[in-house]
Protein backbone atom coordinates (compact mmCIF):
# COMPACT_ATOMS: atom_id res chain seq x y z
CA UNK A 1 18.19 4.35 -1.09
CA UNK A 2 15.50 6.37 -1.62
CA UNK A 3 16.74 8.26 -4.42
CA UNK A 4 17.63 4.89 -6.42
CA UNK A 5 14.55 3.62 -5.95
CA UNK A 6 12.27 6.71 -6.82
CA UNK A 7 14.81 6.89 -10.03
CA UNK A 8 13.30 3.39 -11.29
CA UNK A 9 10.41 5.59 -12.19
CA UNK A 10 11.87 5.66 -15.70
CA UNK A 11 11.52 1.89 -16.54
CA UNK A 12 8.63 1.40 -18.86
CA UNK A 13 6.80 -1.44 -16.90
CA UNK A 14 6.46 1.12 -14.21
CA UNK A 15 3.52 3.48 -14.04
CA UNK A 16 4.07 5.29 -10.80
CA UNK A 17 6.60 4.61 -7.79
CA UNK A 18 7.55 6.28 -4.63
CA UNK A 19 10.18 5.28 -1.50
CA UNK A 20 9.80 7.52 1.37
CA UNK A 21 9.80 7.48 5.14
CA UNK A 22 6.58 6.38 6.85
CA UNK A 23 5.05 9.60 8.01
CA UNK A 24 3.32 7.78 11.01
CA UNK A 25 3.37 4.19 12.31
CA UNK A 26 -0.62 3.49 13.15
CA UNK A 27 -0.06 -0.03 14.01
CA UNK A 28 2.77 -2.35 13.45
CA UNK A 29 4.59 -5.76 15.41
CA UNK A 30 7.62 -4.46 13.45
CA UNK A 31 9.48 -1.65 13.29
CA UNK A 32 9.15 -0.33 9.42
CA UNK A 33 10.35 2.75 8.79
CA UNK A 34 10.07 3.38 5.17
CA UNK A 35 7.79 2.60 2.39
CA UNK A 36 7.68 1.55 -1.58
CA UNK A 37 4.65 2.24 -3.48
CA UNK A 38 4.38 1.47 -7.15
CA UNK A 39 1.99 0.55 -9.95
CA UNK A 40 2.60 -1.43 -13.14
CA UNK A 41 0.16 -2.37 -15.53
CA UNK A 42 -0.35 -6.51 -15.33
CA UNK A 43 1.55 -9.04 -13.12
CA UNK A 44 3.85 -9.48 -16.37
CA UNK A 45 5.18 -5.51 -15.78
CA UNK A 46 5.62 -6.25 -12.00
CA UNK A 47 7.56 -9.15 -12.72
CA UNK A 48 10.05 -7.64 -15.29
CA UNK A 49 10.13 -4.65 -13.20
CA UNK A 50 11.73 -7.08 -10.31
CA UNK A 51 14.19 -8.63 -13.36
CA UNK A 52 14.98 -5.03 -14.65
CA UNK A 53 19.07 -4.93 -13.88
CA UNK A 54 18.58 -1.60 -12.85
CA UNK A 55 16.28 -2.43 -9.87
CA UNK A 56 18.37 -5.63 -9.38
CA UNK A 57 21.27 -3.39 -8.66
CA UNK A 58 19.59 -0.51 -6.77
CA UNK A 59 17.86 -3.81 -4.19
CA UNK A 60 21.75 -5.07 -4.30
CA UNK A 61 23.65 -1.87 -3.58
CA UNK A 62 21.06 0.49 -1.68
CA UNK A 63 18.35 -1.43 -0.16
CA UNK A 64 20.10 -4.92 1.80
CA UNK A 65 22.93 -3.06 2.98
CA UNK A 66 20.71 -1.24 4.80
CA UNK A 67 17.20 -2.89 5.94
CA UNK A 68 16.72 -5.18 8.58
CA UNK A 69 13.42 -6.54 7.30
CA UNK A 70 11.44 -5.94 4.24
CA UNK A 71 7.67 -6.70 3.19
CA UNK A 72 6.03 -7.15 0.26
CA UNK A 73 2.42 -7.36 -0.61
CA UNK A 74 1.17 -7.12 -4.27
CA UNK A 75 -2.51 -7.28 -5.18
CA UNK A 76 -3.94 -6.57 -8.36
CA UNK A 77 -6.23 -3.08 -8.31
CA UNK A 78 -9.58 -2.22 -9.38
CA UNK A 79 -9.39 0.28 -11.81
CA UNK A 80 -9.16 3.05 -9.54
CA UNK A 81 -11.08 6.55 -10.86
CA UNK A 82 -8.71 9.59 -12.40
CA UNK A 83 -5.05 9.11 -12.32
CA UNK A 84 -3.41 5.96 -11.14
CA UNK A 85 -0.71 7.67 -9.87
CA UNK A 86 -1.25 9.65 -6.76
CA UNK A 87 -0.13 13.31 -6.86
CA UNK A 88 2.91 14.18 -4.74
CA UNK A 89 1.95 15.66 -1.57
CA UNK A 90 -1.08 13.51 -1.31
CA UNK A 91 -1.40 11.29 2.35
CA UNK A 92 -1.75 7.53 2.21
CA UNK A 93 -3.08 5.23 4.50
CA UNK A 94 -1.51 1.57 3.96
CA UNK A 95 -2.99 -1.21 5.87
CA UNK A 96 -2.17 -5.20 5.81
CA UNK A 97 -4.09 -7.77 7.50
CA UNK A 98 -2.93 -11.01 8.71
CA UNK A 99 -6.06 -12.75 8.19
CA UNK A 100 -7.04 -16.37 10.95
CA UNK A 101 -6.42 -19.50 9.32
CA UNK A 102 -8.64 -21.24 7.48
CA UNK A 103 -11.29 -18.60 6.56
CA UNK A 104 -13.61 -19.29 3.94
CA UNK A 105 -13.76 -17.17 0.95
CA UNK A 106 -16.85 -15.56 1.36
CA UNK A 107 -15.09 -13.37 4.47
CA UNK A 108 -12.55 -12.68 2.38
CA UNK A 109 -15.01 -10.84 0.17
CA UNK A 110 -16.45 -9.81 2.74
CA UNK A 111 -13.27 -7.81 4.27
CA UNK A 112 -12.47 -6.51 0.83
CA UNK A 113 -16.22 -4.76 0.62
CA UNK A 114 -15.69 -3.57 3.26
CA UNK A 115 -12.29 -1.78 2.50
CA UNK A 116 -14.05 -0.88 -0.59
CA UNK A 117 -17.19 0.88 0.81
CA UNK A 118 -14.75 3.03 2.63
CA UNK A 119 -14.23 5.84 -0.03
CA UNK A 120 -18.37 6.18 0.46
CA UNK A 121 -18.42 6.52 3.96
CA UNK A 122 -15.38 8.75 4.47
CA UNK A 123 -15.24 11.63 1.83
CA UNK A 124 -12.00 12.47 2.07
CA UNK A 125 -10.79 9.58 0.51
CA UNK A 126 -9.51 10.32 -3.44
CA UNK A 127 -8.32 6.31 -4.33
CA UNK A 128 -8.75 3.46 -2.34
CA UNK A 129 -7.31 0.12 -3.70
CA UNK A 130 -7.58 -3.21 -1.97
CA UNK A 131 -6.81 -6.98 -2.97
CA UNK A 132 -5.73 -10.81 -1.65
CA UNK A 133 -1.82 -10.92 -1.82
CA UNK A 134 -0.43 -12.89 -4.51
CA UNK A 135 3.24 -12.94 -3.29
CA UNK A 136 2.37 -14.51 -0.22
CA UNK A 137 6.38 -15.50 0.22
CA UNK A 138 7.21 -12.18 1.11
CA UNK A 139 4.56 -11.12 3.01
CA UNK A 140 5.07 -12.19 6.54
CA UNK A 141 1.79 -13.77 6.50
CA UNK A 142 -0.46 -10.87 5.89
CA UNK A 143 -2.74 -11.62 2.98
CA UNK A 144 -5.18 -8.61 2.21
CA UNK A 145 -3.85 -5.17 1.68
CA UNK A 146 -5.31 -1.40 0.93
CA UNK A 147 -3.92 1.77 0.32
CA UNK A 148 -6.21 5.03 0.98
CA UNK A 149 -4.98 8.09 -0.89
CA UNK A 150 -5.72 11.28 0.28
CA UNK A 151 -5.15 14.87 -0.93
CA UNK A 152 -2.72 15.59 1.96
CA UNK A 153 -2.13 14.92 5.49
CA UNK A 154 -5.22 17.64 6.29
CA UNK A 155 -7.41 15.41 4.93
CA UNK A 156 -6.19 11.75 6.25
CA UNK A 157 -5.97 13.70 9.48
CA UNK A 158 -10.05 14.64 9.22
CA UNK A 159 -10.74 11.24 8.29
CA UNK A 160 -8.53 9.73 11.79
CA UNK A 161 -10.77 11.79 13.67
CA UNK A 162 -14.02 9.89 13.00
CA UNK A 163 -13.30 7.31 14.91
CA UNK A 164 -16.89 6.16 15.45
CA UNK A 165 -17.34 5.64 11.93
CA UNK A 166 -14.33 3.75 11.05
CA UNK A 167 -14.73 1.42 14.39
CA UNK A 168 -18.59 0.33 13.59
CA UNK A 169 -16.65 -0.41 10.03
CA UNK A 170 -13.51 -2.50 11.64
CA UNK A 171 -16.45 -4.05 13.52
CA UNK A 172 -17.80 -6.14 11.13
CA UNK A 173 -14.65 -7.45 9.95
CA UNK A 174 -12.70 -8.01 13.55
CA UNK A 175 -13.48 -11.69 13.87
CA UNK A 176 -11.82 -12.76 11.12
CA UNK A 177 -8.39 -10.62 11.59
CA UNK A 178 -5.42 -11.66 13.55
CA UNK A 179 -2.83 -8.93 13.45
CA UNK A 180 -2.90 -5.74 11.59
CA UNK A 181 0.28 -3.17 10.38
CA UNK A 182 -1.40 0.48 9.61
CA UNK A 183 1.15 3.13 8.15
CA UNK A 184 0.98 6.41 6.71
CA UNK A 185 3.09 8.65 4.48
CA UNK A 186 3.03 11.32 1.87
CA UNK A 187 3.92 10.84 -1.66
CA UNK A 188 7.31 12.75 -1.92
CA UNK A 189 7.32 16.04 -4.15
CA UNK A 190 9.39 15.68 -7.43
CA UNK A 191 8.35 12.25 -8.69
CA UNK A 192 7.71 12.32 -12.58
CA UNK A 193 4.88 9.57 -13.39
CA UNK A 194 5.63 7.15 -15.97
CA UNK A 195 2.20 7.93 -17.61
């Protein structure tokens, strides 16, 4: 599974992608095991990614044979800094929030600056990206996600340890969150970019 879907690297609407098992489980009401990361360019590249026959047939024949449950959440990205695609090796932290009905939009911005002021007030952060979901179908409910890239596990694992900081910062977003899935895992070795 994972090697099919790592191979869809070579389809020009894809700009980096990479399937590998979650390195740790943070927290999560489901059982995930694995994750797929990847960047396109625009909405347009994601969706003819998802038409491509060749990732029709890899979903077909390697991924539903196998997976109990799958999740999607796609947001569209900030520009981030340097390369888009993170190096292999690197440590991310992926988070999803389930966010309580009916909140207004300003607390919505308000979660995502706060996401966003994250790479400021822990160092060891290389890319952060965060956004409102816009497949919400396939999402389980959760409707803001981030990723945190970091240069390996060494430095996600400094990061974990200041807890103080990163509760005052979970703090001021708590009241509006309902359930949360945090997972980690390192960008497998051997991926080519498509940049």
């Amino acid at each position: 599974m994972m090697n099919g879907l790592n191979g869809l690297v070579s389809l020009s609407q894809v700009i980096h992608i990479s399937a590998a098992p979650l390195h740790r489980v943070r927290s999560s009401p489901s059982a995930f095991t694995h994750v797929l990361h990847s960047r396109y360019g625009s909405k347009e590249d994601l969706n003819a990614y998802a038409a491509h026959p060749d990732h029709v047939r890899v979903v077909k024949e390697s991924v539903l044979p196998i997976c109990e449950e799958v999740m999607a959440v796609d947001w569209v990205a900030d520009r981030v800094p340097g390369t888009l695609a993170p190096p292999p090796g690197s440590a991310a932290k992926l988070t999803f929030l389930k966010l309580k009905e009916n909140l207004a939009d300003e607390a919505k911005s308000e979660i995502v600056d706060v996401i966003k002021g994250l790479s400021e007030k822990l160092p060891g952060i290389g890319q952060i990206t965060v956004g409102e979901n816009f497949s919400p179908a396939r999402a389980k409910g959760f409707s803001i996600a981030s990723i945190a890239f970091f240069k390996d596990l060494g430095e996600l694992e400094t990061v974990d340890v200041q807890t103080e900081l990163v509760n005052v910062e979970k703090e001021k977003v708590r009241e509006y969150v309902d359930s949360t899935i945090v997972v980690e895992f390192v960008v497998p070795s051997g991926l080519v970019s498509g940049l």
